[in-house]
N, C-alpha and C. Protein backbone atom coordinates (compact mmCIF):
# COMPACT_ATOMS: atom_id res chain seq x y z
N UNK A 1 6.49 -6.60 38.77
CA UNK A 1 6.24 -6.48 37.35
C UNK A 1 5.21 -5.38 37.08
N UNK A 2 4.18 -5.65 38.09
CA UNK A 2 3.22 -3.95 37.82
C UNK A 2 3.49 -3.06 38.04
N UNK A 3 4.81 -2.95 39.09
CA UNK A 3 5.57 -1.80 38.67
C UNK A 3 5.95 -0.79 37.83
N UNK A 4 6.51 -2.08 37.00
CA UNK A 4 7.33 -1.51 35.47
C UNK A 4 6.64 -1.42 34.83
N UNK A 5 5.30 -2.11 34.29
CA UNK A 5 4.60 -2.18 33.62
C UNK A 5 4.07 -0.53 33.61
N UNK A 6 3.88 0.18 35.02
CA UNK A 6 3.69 1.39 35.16
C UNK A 6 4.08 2.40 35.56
N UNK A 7 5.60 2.21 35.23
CA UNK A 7 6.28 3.16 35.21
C UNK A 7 6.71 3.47 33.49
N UNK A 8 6.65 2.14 32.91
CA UNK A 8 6.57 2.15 31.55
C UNK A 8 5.53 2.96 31.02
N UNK A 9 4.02 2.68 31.08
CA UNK A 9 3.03 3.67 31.08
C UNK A 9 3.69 5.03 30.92
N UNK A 10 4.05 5.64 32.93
CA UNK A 10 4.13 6.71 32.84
C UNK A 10 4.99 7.28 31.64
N UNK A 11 5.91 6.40 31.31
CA UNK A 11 6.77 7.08 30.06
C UNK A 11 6.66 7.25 28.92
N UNK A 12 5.49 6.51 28.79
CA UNK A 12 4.27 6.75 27.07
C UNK A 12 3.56 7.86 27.17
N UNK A 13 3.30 7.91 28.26
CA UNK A 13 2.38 9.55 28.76
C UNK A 13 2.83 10.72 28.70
N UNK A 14 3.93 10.23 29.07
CA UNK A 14 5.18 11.82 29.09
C UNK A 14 5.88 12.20 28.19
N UNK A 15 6.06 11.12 27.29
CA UNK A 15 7.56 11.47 26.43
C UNK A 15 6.30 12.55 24.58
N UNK A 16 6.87 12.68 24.47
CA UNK A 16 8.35 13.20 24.46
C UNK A 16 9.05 14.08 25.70
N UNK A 17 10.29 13.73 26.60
CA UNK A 17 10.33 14.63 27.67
C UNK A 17 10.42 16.21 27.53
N UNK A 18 9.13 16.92 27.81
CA UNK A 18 9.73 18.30 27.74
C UNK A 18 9.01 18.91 28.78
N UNK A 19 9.26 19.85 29.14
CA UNK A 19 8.25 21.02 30.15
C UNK A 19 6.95 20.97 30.15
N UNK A 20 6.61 20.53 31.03
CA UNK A 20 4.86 20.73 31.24
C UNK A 20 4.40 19.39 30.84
N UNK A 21 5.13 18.03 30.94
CA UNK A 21 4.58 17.09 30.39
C UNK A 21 5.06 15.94 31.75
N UNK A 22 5.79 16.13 32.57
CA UNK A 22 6.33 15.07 33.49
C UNK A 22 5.62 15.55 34.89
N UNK A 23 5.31 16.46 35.19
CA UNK A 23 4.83 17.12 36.12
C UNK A 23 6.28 17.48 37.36
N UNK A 24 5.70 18.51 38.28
CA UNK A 24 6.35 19.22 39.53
C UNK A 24 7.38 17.89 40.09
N UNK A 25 8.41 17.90 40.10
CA UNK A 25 9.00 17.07 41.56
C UNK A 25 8.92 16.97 42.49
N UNK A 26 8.87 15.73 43.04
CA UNK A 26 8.92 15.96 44.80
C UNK A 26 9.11 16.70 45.42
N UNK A 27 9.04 17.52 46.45
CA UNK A 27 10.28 18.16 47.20
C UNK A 27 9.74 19.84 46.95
N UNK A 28 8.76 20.26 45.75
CA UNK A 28 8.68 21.42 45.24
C UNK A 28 7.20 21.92 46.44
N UNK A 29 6.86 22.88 46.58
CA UNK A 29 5.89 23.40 47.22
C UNK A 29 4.95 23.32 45.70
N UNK A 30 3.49 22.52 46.48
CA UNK A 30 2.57 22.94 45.37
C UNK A 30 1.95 23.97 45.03
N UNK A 31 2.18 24.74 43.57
CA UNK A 31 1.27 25.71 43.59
C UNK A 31 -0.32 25.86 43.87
N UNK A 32 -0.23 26.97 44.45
CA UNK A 32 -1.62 27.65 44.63
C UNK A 32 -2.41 27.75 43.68
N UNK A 33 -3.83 27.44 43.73
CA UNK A 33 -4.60 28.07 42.96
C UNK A 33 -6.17 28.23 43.43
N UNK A 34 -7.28 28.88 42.52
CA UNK A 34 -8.80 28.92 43.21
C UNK A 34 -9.05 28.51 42.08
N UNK A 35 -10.17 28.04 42.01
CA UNK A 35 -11.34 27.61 40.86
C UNK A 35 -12.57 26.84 41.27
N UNK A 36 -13.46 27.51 40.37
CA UNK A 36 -14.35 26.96 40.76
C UNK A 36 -14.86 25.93 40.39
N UNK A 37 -15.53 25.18 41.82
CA UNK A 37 -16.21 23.77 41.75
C UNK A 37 -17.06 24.24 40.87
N UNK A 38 -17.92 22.15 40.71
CA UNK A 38 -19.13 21.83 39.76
C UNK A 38 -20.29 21.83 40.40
N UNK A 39 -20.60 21.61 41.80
CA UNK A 39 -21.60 21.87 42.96
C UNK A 39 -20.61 23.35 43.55
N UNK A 40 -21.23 24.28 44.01
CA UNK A 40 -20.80 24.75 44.77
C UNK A 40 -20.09 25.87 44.35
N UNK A 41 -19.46 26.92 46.06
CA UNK A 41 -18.17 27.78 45.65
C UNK A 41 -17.14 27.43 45.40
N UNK A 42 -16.38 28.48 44.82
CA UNK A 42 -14.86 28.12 44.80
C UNK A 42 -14.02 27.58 45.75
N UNK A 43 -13.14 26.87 45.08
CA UNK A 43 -12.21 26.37 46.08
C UNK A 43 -10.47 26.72 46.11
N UNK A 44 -10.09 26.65 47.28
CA UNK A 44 -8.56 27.12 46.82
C UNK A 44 -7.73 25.97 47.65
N UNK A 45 -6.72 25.81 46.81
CA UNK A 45 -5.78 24.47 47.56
C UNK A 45 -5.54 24.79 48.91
N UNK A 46 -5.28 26.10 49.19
CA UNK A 46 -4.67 26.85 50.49
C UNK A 46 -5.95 26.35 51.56
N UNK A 47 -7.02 25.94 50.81
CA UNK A 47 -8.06 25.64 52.06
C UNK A 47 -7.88 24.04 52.58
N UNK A 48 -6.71 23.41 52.23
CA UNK A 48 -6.87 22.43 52.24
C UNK A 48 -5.39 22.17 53.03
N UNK A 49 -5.11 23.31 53.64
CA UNK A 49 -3.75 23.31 54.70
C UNK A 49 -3.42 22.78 55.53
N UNK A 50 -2.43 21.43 55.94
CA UNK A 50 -2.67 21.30 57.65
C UNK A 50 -3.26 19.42 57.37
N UNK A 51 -3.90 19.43 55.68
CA UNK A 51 -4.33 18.26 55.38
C UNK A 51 -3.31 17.60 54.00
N UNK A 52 -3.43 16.14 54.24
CA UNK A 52 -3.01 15.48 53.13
C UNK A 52 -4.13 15.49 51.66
N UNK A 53 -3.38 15.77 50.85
CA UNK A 53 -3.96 15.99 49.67
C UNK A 53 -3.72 15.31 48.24
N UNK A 54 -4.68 14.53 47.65
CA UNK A 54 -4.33 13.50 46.88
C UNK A 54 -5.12 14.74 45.92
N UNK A 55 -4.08 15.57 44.72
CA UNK A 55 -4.61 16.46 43.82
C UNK A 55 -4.69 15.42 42.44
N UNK A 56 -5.89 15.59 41.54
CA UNK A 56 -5.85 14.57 40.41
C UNK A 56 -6.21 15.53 39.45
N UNK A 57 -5.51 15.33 38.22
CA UNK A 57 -6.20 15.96 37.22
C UNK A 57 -7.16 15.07 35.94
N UNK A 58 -7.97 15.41 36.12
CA UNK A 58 -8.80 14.48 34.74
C UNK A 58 -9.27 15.21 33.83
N UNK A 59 -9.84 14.72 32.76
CA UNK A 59 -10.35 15.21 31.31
C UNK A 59 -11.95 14.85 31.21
N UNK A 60 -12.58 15.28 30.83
CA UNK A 60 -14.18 14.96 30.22
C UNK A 60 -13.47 14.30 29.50
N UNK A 61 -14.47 13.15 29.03
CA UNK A 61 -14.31 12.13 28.13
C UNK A 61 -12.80 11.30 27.96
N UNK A 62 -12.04 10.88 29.14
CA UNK A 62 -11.20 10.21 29.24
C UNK A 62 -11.71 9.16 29.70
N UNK A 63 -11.18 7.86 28.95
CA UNK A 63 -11.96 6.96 30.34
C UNK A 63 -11.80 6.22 31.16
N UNK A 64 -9.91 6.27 31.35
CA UNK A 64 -9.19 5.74 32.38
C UNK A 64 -9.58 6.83 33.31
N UNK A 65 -9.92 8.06 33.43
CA UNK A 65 -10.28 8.85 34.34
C UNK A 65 -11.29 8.84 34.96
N UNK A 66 -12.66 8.19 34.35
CA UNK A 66 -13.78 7.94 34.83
C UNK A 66 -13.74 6.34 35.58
N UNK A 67 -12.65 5.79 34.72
CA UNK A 67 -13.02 4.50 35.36
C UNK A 67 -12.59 4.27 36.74
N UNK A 68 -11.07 5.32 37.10
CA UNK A 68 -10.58 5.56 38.25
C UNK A 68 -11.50 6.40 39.73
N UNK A 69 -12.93 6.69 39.50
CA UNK A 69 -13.54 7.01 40.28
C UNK A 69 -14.30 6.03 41.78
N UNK A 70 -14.63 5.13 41.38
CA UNK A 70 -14.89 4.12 42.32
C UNK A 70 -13.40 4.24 43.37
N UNK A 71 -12.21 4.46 42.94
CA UNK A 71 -11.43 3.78 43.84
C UNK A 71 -10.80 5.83 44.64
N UNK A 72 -11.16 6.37 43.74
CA UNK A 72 -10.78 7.86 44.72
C UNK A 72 -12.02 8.21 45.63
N UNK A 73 -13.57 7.77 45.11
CA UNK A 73 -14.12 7.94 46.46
C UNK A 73 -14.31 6.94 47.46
N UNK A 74 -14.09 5.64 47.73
CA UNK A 74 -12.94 5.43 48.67
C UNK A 74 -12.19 5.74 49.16
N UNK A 75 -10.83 6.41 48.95
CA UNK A 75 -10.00 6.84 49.36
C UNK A 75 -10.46 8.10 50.08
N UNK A 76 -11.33 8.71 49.51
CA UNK A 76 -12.50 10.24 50.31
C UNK A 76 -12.95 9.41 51.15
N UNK A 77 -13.67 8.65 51.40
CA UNK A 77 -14.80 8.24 52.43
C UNK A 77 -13.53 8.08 53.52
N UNK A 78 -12.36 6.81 53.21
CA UNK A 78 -11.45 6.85 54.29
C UNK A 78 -11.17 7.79 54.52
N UNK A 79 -10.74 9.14 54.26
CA UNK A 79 -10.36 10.11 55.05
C UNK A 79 -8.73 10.51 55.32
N UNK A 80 -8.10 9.58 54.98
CA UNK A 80 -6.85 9.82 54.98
C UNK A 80 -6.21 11.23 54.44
N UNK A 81 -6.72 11.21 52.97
CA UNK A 81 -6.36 11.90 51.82
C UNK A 81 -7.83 12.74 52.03
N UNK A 82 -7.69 14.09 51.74
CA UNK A 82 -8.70 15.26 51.25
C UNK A 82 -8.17 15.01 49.27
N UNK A 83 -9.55 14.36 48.41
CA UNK A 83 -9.16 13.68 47.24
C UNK A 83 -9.95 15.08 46.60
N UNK A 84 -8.80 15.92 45.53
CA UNK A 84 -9.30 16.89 45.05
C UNK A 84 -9.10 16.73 43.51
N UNK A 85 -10.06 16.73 42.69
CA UNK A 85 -10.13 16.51 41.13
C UNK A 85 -9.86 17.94 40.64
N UNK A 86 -9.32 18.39 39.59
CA UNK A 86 -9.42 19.31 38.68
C UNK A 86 -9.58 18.24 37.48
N UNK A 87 -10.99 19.13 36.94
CA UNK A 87 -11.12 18.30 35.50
C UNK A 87 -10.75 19.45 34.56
N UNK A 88 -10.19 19.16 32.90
CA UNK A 88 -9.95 20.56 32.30
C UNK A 88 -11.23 20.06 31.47
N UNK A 89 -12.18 21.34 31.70
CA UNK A 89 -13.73 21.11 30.82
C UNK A 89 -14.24 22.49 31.43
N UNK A 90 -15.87 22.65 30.62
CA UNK A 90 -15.77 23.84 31.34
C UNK A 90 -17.44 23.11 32.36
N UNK A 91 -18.21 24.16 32.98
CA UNK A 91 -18.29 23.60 34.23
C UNK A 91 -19.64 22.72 34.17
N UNK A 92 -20.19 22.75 32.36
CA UNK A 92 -21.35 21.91 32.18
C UNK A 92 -20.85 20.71 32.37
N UNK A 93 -19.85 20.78 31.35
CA UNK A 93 -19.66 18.97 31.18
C UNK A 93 -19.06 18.23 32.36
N UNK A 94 -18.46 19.05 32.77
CA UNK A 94 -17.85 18.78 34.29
C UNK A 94 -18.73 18.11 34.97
N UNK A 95 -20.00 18.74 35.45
CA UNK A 95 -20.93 18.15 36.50
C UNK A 95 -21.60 16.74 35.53
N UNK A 96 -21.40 17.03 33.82
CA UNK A 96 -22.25 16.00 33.58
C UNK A 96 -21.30 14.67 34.17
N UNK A 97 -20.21 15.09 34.16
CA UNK A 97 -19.27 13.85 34.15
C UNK A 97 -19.40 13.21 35.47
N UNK A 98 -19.29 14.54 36.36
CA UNK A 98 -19.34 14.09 37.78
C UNK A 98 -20.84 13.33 38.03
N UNK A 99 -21.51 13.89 37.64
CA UNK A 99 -23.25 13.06 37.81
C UNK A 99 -23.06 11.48 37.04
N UNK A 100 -22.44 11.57 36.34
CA UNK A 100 -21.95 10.04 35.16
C UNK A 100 -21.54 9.05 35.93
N UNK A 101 -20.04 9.60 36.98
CA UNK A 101 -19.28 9.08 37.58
C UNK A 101 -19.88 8.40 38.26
N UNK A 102 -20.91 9.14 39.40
CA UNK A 102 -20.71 9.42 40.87
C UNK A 102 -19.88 9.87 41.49
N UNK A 103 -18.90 11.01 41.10
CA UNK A 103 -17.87 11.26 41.77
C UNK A 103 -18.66 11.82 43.27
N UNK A 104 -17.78 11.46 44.17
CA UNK A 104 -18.38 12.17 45.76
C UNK A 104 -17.41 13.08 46.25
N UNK A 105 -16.23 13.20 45.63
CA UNK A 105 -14.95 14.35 46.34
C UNK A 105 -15.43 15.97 45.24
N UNK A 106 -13.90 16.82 45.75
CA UNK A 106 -14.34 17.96 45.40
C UNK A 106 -13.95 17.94 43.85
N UNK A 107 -14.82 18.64 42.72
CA UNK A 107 -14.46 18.65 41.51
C UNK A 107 -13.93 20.12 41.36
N UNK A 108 -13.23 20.63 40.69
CA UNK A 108 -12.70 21.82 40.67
C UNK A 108 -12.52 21.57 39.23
N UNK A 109 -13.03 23.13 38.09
CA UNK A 109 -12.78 23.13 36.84
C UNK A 109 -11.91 24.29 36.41
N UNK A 110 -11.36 23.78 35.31
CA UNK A 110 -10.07 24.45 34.77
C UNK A 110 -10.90 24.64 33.80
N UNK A 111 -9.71 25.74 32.75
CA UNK A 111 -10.31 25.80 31.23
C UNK A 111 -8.64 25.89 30.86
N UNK A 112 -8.67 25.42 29.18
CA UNK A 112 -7.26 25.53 28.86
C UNK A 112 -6.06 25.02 29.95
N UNK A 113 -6.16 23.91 30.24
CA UNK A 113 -5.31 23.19 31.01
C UNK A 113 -4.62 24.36 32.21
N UNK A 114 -5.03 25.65 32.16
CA UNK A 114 -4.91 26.42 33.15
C UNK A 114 -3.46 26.06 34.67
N UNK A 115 -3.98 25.31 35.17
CA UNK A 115 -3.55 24.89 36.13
C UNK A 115 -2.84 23.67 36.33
N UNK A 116 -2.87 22.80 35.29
CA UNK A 116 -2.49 21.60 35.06
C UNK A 116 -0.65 22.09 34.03
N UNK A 117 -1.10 23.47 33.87
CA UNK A 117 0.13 23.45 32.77
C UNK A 117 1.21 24.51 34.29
N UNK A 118 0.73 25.04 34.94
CA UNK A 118 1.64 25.33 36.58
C UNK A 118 1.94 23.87 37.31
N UNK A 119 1.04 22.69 37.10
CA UNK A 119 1.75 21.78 37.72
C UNK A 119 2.59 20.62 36.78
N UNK A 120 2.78 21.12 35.67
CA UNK A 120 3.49 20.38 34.36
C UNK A 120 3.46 19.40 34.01
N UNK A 121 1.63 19.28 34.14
CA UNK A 121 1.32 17.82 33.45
C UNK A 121 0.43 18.21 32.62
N UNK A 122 0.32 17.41 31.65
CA UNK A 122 -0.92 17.14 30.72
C UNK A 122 -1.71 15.82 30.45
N UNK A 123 -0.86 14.62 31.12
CA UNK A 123 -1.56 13.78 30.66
C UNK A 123 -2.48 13.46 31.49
N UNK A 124 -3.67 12.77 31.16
CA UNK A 124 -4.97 12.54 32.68
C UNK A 124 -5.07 10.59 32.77
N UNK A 125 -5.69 10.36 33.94
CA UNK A 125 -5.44 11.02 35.23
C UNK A 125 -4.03 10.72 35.41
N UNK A 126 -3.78 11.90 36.26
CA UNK A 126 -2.50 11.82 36.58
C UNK A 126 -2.56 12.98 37.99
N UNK A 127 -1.88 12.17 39.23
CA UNK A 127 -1.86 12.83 40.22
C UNK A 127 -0.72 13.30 41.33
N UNK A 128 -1.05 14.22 42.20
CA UNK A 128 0.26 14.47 42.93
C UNK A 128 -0.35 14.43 44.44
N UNK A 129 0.76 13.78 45.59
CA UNK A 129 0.26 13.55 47.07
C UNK A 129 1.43 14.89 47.65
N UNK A 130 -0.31 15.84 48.06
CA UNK A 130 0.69 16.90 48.65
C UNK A 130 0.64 16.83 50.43
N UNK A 131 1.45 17.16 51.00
CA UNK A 131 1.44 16.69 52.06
C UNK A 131 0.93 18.03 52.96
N UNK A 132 0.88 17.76 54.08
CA UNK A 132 0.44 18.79 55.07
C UNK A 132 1.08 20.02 55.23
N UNK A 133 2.07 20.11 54.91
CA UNK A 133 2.87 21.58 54.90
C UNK A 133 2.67 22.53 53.26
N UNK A 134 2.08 21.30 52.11
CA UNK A 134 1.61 21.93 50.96
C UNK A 134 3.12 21.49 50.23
N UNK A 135 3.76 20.69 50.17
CA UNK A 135 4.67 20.14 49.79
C UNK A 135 4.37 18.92 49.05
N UNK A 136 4.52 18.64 47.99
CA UNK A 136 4.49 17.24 46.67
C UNK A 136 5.35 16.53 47.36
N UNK A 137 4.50 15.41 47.41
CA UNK A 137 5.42 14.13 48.19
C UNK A 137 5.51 12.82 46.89
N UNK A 138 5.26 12.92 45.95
CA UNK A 138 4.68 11.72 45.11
C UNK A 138 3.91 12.59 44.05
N UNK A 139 3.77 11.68 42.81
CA UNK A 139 3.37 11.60 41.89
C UNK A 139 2.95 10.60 40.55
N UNK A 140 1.82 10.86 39.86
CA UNK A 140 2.52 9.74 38.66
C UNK A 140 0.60 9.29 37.92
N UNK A 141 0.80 8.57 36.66
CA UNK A 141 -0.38 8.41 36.59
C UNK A 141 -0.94 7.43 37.60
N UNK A 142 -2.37 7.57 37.13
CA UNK A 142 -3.78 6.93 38.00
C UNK A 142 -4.22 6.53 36.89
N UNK A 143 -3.50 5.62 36.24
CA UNK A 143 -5.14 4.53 35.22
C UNK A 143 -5.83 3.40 36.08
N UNK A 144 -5.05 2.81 37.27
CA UNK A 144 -6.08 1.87 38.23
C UNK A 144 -5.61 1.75 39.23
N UNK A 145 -6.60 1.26 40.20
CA UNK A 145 -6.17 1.31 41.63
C UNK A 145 -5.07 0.81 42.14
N UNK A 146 -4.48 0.00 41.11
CA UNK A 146 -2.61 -0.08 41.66
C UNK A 146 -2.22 0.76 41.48
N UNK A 147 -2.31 1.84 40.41
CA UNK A 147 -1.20 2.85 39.81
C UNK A 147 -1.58 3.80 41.07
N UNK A 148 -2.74 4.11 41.91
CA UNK A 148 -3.25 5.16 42.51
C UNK A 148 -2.56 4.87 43.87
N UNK A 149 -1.80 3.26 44.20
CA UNK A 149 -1.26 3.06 45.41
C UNK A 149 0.05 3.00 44.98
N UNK A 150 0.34 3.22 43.55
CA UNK A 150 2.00 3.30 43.85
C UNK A 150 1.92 4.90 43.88
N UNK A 151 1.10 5.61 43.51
CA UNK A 151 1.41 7.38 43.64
C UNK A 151 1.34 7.34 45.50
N UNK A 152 0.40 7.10 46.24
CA UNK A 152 0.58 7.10 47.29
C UNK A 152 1.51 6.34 48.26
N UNK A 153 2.07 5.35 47.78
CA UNK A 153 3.05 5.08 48.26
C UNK A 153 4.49 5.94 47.66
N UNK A 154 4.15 6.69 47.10
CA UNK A 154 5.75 7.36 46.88
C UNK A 154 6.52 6.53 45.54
N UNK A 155 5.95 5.67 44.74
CA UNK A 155 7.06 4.86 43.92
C UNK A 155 7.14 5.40 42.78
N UNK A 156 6.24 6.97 42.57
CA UNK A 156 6.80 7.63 41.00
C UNK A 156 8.45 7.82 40.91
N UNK A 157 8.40 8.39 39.89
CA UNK A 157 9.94 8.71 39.76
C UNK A 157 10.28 10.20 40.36
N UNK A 158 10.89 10.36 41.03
CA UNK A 158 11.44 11.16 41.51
C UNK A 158 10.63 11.60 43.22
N UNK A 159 10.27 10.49 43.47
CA UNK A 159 9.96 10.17 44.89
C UNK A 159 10.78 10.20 46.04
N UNK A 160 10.26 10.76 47.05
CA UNK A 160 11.23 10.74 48.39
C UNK A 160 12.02 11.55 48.21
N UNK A 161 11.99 13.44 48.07
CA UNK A 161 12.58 14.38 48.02
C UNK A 161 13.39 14.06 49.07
N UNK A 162 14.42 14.59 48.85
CA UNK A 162 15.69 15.30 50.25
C UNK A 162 15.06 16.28 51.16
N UNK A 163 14.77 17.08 50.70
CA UNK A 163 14.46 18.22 51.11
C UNK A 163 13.76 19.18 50.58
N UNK A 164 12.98 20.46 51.40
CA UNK A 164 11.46 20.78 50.66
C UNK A 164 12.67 21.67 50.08
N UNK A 165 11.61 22.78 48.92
CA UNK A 165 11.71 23.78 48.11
C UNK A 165 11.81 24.88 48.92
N UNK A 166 12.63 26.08 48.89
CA UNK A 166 12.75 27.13 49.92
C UNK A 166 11.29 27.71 49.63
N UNK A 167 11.06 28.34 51.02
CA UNK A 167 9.75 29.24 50.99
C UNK A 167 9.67 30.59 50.73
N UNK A 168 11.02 30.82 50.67
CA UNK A 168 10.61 32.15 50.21
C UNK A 168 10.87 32.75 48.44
N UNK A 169 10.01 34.18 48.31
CA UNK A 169 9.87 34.15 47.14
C UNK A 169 11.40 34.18 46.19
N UNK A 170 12.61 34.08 46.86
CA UNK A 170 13.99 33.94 45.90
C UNK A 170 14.52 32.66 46.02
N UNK A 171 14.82 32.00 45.15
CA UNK A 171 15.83 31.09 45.38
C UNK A 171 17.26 30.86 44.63
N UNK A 172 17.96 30.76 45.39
CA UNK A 172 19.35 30.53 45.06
C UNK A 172 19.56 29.30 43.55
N UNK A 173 20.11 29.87 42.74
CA UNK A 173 20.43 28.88 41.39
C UNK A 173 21.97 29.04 41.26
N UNK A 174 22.84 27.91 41.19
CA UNK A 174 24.00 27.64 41.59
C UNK A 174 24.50 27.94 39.36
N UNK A 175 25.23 28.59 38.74
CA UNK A 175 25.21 28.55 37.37
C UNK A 175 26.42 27.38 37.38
N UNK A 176 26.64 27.08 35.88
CA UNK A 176 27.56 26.20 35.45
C UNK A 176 29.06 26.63 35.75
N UNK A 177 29.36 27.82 36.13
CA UNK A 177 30.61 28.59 36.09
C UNK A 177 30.87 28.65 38.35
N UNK A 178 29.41 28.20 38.37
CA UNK A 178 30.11 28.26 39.76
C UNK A 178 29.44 29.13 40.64
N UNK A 179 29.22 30.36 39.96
CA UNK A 179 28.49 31.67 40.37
C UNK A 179 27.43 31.30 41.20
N UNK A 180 26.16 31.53 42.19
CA UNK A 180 25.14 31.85 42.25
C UNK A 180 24.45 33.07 42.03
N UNK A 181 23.10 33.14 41.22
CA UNK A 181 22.18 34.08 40.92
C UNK A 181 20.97 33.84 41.42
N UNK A 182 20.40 34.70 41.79
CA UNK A 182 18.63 34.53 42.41
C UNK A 182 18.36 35.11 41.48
N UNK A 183 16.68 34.30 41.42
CA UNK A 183 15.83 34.65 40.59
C UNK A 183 14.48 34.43 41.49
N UNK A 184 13.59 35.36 41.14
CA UNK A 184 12.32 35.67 41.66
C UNK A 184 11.61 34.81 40.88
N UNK A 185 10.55 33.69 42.14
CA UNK A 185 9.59 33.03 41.99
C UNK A 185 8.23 33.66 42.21
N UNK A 186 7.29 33.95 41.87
CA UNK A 186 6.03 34.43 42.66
C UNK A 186 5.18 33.85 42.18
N UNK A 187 4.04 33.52 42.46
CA UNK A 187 3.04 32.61 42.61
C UNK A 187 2.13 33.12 42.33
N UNK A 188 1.41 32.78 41.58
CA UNK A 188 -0.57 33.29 41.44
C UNK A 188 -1.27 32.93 42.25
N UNK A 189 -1.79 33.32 43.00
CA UNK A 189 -2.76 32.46 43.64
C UNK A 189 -4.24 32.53 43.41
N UNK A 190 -4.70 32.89 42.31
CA UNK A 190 -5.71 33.13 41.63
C UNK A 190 -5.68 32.87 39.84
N UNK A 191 -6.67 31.82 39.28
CA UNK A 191 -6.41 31.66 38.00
C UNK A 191 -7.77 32.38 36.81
């Protein structure tokens, strides 16, 4: 039943369904990006290669997002997951939040949903489990520590890709007529 209950959620969060509101699918390579932390230098996802990665996005002044902190630094202290926040704020309120929290993982700040609108979400928290090759394995909101174990267990919607996203910068798009056309993907890796 807490399932549905939050998968229902996720669909209050998302809808109306359009672009930039359901976030990346499984199966997609996560984009790249740098920004800078609230302690500290910049950080770039690419430094985080080779590791499992629980990426979250939060808001200043959300407060299912603040309240979800106790249970992501846990999940940091275990070690399993490298637990990486992007908050969209700019980098005062950020640290005030993080000093508020106690957050103990890495905070990384956006401005203008920046980076949150390359991984096609907007609503907070809301997170994606990228896996060691830099591949989205899972997704979905984080309002409480159940919702944060069904993203890590894989039970968002569109969980348990087939198969990754090609790596290179063309990929094959099959049209309605039958045809295939490539189209060029390229990546920022700087925001």
């Amino acid at each position: 039943m807490a399932l549905l209950r939050w998968q229902l959620e996720e669909l209050q969060a998302t809808t109306p369904s359009r672009l930039g509101r359901m976030g990346l699918r499984p199966g997609k390579r996560a984009p790249l990006f740098k920004l800078p932390s609230v302690v500290g230098p910049e950080a770039d996802l690419a430094d985080y290669a080779g590791r499992k990665v629980l990426l979250v996005f939060v808001q200043t002044g959300c407060g299912p997002c603040g309240a979800v902190v106790p249970d992501l630094n846990h999940l940091h202290r275990e070690g399993e997951y490298q637990v990486v926040v992007v908050n969209n704020s700019d980098r005062d309120k950020a640290r005030k939040w993080v000093e508020e929290t106690n957050a103990e993982f890495t905070v990384l700040v956006q401005e203008k949903h920046a980076v949150s609108k390359r991984y096609e979400v907007l609503a907070t928290p809301f997170g994606f489990v990228i896996d060691e090759k830099g591949v989205i394995q899972s997704k979905g909101i984080m309002n409480s520590k159940e919702q944060i174990g069904f993203v890590l267990k894989g039970r968002g919607r569109g969980a348990k890709a087939d198969h990754d996203e090609p790596e290179t910068d063309e990929a094959a798009v099959t049209e309605s007529n039958g045809s295939v056309s490539h189209s060029q993907a390229k990546e920022v890796q700087h925001v």
